[in-house]
N, C-alpha and C. Protein backbone atom coordinates (compact mmCIF):
# COMPACT_ATOMS: atom_id res chain seq x y z
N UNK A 1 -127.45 -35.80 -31.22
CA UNK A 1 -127.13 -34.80 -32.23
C UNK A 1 -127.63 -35.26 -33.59
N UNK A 2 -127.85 -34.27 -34.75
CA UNK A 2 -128.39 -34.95 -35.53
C UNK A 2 -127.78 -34.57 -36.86
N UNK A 3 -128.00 -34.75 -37.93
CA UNK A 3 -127.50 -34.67 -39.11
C UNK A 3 -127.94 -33.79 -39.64
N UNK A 4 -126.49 -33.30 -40.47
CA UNK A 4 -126.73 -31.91 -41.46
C UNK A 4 -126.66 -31.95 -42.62
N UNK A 5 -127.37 -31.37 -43.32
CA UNK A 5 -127.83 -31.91 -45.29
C UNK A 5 -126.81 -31.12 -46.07
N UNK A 6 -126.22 -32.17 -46.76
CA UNK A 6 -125.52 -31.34 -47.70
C UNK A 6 -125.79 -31.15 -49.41
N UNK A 7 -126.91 -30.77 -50.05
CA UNK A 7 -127.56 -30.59 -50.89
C UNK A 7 -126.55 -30.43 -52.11
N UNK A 8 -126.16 -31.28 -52.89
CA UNK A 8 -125.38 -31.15 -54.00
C UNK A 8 -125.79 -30.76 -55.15
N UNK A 9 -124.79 -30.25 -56.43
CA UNK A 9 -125.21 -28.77 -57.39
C UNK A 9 -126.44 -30.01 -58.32
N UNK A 10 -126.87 -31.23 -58.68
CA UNK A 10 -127.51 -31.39 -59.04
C UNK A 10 -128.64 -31.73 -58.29
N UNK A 11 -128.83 -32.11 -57.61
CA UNK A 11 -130.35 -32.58 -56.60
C UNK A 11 -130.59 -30.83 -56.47
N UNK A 12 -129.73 -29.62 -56.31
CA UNK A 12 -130.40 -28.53 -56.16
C UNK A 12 -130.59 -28.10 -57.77
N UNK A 13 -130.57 -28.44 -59.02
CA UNK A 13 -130.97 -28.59 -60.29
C UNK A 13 -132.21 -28.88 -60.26
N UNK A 14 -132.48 -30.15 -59.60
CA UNK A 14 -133.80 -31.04 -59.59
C UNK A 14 -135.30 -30.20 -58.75
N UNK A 15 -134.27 -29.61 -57.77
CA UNK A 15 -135.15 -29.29 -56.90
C UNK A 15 -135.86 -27.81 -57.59
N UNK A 16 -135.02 -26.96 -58.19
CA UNK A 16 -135.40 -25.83 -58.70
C UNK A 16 -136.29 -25.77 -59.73
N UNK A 17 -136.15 -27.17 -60.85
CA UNK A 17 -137.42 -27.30 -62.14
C UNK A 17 -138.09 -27.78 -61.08
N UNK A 18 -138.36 -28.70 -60.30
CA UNK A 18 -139.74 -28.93 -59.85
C UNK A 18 -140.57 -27.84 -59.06
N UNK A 19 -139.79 -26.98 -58.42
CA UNK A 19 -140.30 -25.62 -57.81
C UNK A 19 -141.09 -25.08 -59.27
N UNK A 20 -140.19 -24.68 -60.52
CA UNK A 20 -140.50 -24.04 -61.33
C UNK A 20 -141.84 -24.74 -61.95
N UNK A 21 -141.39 -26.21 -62.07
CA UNK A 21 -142.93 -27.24 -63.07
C UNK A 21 -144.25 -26.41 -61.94
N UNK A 22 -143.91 -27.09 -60.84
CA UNK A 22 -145.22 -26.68 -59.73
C UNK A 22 -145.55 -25.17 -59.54
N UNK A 23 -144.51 -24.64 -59.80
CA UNK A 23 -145.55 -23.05 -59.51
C UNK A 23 -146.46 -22.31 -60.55
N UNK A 24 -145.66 -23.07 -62.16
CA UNK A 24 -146.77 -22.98 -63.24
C UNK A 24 -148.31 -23.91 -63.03
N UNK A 25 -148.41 -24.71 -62.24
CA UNK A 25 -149.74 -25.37 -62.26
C UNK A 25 -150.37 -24.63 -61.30
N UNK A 26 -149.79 -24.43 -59.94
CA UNK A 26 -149.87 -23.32 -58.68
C UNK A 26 -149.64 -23.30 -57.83
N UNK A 27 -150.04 -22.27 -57.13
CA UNK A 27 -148.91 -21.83 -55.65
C UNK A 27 -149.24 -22.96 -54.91
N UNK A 28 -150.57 -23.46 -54.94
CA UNK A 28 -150.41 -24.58 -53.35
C UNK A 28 -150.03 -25.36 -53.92
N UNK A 29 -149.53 -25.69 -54.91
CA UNK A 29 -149.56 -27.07 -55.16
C UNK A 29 -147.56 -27.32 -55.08
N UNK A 30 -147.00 -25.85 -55.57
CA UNK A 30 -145.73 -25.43 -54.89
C UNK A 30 -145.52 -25.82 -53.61
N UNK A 31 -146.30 -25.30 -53.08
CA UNK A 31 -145.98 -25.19 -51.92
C UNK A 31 -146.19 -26.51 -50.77
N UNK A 32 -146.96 -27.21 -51.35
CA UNK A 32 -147.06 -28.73 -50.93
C UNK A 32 -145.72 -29.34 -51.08
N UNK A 33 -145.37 -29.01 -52.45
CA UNK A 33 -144.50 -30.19 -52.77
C UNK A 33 -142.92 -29.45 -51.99
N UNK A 34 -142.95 -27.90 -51.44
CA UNK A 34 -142.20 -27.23 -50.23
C UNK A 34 -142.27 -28.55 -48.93
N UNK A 35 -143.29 -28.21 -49.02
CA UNK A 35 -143.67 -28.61 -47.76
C UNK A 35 -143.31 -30.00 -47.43
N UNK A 36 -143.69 -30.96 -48.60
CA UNK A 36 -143.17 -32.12 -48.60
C UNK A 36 -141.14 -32.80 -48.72
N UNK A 37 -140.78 -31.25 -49.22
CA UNK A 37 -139.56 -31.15 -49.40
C UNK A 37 -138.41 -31.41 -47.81
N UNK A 38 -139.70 -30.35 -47.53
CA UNK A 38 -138.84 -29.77 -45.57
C UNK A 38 -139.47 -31.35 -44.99
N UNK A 39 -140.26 -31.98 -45.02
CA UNK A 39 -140.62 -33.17 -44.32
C UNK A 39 -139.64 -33.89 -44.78
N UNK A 40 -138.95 -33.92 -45.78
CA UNK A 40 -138.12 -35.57 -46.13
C UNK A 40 -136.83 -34.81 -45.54
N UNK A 41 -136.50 -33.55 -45.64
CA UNK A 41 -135.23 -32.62 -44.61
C UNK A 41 -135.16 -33.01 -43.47
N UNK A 42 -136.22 -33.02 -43.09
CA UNK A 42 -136.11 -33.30 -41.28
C UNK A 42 -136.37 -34.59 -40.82
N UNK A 43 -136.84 -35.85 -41.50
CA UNK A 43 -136.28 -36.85 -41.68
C UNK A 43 -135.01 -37.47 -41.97
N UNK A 44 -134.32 -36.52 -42.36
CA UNK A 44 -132.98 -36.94 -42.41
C UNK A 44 -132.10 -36.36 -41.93
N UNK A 45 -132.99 -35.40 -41.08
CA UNK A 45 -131.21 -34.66 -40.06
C UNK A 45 -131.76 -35.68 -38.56
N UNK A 46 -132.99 -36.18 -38.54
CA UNK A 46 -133.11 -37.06 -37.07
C UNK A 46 -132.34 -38.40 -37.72
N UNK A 47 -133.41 -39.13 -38.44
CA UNK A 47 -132.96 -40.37 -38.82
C UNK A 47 -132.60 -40.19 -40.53
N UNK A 48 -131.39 -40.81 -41.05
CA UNK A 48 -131.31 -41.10 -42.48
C UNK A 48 -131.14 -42.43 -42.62
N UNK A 49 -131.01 -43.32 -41.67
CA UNK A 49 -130.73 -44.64 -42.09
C UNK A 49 -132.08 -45.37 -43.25
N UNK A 50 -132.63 -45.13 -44.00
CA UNK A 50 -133.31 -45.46 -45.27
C UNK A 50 -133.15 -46.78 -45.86
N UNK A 51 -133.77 -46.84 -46.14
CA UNK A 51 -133.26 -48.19 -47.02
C UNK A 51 -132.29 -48.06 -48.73
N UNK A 52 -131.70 -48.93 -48.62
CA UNK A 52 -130.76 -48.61 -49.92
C UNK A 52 -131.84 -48.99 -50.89
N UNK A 53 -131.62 -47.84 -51.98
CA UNK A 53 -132.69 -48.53 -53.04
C UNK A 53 -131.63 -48.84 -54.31
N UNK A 54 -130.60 -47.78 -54.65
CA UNK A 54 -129.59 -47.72 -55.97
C UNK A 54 -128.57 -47.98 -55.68
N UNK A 55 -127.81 -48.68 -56.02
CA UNK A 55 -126.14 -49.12 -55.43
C UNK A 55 -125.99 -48.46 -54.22
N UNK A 56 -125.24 -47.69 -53.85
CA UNK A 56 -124.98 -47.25 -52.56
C UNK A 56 -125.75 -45.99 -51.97
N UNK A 57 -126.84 -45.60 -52.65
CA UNK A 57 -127.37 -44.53 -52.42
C UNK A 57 -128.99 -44.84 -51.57
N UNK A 58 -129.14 -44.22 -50.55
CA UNK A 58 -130.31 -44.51 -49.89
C UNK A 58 -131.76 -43.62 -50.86
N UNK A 59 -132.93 -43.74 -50.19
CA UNK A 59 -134.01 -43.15 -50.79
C UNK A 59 -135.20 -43.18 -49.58
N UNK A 60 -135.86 -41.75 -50.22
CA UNK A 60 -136.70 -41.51 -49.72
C UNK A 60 -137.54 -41.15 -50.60
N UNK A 61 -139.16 -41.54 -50.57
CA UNK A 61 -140.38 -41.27 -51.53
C UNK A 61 -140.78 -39.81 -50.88
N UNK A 62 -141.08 -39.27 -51.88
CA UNK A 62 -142.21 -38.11 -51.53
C UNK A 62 -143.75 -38.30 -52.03
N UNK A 63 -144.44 -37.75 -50.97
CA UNK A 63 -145.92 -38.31 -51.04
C UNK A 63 -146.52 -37.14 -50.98
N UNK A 64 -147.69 -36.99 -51.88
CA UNK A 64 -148.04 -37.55 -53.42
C UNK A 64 -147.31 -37.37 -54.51
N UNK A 65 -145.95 -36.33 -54.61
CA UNK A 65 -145.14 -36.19 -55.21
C UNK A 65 -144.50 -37.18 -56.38
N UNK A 66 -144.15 -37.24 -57.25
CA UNK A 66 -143.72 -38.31 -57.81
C UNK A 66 -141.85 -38.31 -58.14
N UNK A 67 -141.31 -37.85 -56.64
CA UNK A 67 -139.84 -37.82 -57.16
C UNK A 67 -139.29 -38.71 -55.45
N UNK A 68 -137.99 -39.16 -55.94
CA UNK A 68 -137.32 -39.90 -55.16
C UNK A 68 -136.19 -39.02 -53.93
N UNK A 69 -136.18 -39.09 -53.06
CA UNK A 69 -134.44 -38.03 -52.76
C UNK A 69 -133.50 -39.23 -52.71
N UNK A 70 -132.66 -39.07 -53.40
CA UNK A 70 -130.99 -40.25 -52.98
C UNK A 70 -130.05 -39.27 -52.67
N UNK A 71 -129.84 -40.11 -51.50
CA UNK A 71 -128.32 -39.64 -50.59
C UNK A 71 -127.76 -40.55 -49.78
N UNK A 72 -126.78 -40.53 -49.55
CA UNK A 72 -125.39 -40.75 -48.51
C UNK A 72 -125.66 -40.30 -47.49
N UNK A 73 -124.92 -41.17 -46.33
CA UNK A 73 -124.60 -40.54 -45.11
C UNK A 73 -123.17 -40.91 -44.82
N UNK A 74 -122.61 -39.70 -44.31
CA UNK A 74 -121.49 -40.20 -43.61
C UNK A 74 -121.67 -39.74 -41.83
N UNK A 75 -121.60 -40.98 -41.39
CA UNK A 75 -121.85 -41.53 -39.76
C UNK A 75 -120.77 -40.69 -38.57
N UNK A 76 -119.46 -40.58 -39.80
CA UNK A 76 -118.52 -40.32 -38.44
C UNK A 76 -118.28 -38.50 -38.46
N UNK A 77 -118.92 -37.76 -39.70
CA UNK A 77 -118.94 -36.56 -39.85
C UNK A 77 -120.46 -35.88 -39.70
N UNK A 78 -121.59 -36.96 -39.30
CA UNK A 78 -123.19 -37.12 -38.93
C UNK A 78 -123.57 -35.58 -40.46
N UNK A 79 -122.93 -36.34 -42.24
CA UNK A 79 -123.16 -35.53 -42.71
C UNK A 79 -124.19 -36.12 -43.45
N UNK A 80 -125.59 -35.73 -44.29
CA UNK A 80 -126.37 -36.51 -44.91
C UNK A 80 -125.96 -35.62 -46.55
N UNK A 81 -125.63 -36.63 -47.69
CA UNK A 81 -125.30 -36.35 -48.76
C UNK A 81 -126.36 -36.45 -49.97
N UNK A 82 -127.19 -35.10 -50.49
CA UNK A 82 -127.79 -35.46 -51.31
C UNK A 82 -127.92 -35.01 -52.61
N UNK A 83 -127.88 -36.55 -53.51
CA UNK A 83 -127.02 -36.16 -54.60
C UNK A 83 -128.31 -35.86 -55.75
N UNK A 84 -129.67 -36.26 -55.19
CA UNK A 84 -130.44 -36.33 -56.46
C UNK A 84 -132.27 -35.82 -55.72
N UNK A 85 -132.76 -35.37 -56.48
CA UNK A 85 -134.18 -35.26 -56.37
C UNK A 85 -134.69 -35.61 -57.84
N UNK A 86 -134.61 -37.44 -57.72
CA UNK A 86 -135.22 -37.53 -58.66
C UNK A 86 -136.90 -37.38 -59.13
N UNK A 87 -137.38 -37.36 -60.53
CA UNK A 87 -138.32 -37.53 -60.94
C UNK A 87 -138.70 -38.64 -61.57
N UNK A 88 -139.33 -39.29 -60.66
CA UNK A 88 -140.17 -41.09 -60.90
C UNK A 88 -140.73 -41.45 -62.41
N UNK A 89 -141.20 -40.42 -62.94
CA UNK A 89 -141.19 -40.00 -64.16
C UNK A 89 -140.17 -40.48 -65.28
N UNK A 90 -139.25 -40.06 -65.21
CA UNK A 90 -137.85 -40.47 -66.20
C UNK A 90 -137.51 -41.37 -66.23
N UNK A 91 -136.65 -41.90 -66.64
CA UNK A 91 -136.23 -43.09 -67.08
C UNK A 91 -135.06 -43.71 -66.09
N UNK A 92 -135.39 -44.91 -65.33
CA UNK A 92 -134.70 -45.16 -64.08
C UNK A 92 -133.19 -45.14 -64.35
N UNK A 93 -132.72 -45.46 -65.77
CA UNK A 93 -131.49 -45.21 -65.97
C UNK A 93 -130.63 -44.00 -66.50
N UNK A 94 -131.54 -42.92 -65.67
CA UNK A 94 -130.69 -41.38 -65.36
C UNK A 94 -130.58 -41.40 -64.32
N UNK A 95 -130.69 -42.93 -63.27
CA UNK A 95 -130.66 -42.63 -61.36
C UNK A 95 -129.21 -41.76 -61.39
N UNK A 96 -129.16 -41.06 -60.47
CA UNK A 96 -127.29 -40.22 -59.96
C UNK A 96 -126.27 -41.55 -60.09
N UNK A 97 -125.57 -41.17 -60.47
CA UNK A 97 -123.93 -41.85 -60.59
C UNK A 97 -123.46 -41.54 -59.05
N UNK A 98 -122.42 -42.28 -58.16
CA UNK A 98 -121.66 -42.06 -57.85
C UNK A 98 -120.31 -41.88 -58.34
């Protein structure tokens, strides 16, 4: 069985300016970074075990993208928690708080 994403009100913040940054440059380039979106999704409803990169929060790179995803898992509810779509860009000390 595999894990279900639970997309929290800021990582879906993150996710919506970068939709918005990318569709002003253009659609494919939107739509890549879609595309690259649903690839790090379905990486984490098979496997989320990641490596920890921020205190307790795991990570995943997006490629060529320049943003991070951090999330949680909880094992005994197989829920994947994600709190951030960061941008590699900013300043590492806006990473998500727990």
């Amino acid at each position: 069985m595999g894990y279900n994403l639970v997309i929290l009100n800021r990582a879906q913040e993150e996710i919506d300016q970068a939709y918005e940054y990318y569709s002003e440059i253009s659609y494919s380039v939107m739509k890549s970074f879609d595309e690259q979106l649903e690839l790090a999704y379905q990486s984490l409803e098979i496997n989320p075990f990641f490596q920890f990169r921020y205190k307790n929060l795991r990570a995943i790179p997006f490629k060529p993208f320049p943003y991070i995803l951090f999330f949680t898992i909880d094992e005994e509810e197989k829920l994947v928690y994600i709190y951030s779509v960061f941008n590699t860009n900013q300043d590492p000390q806006k990473y998500p708080n727990l």
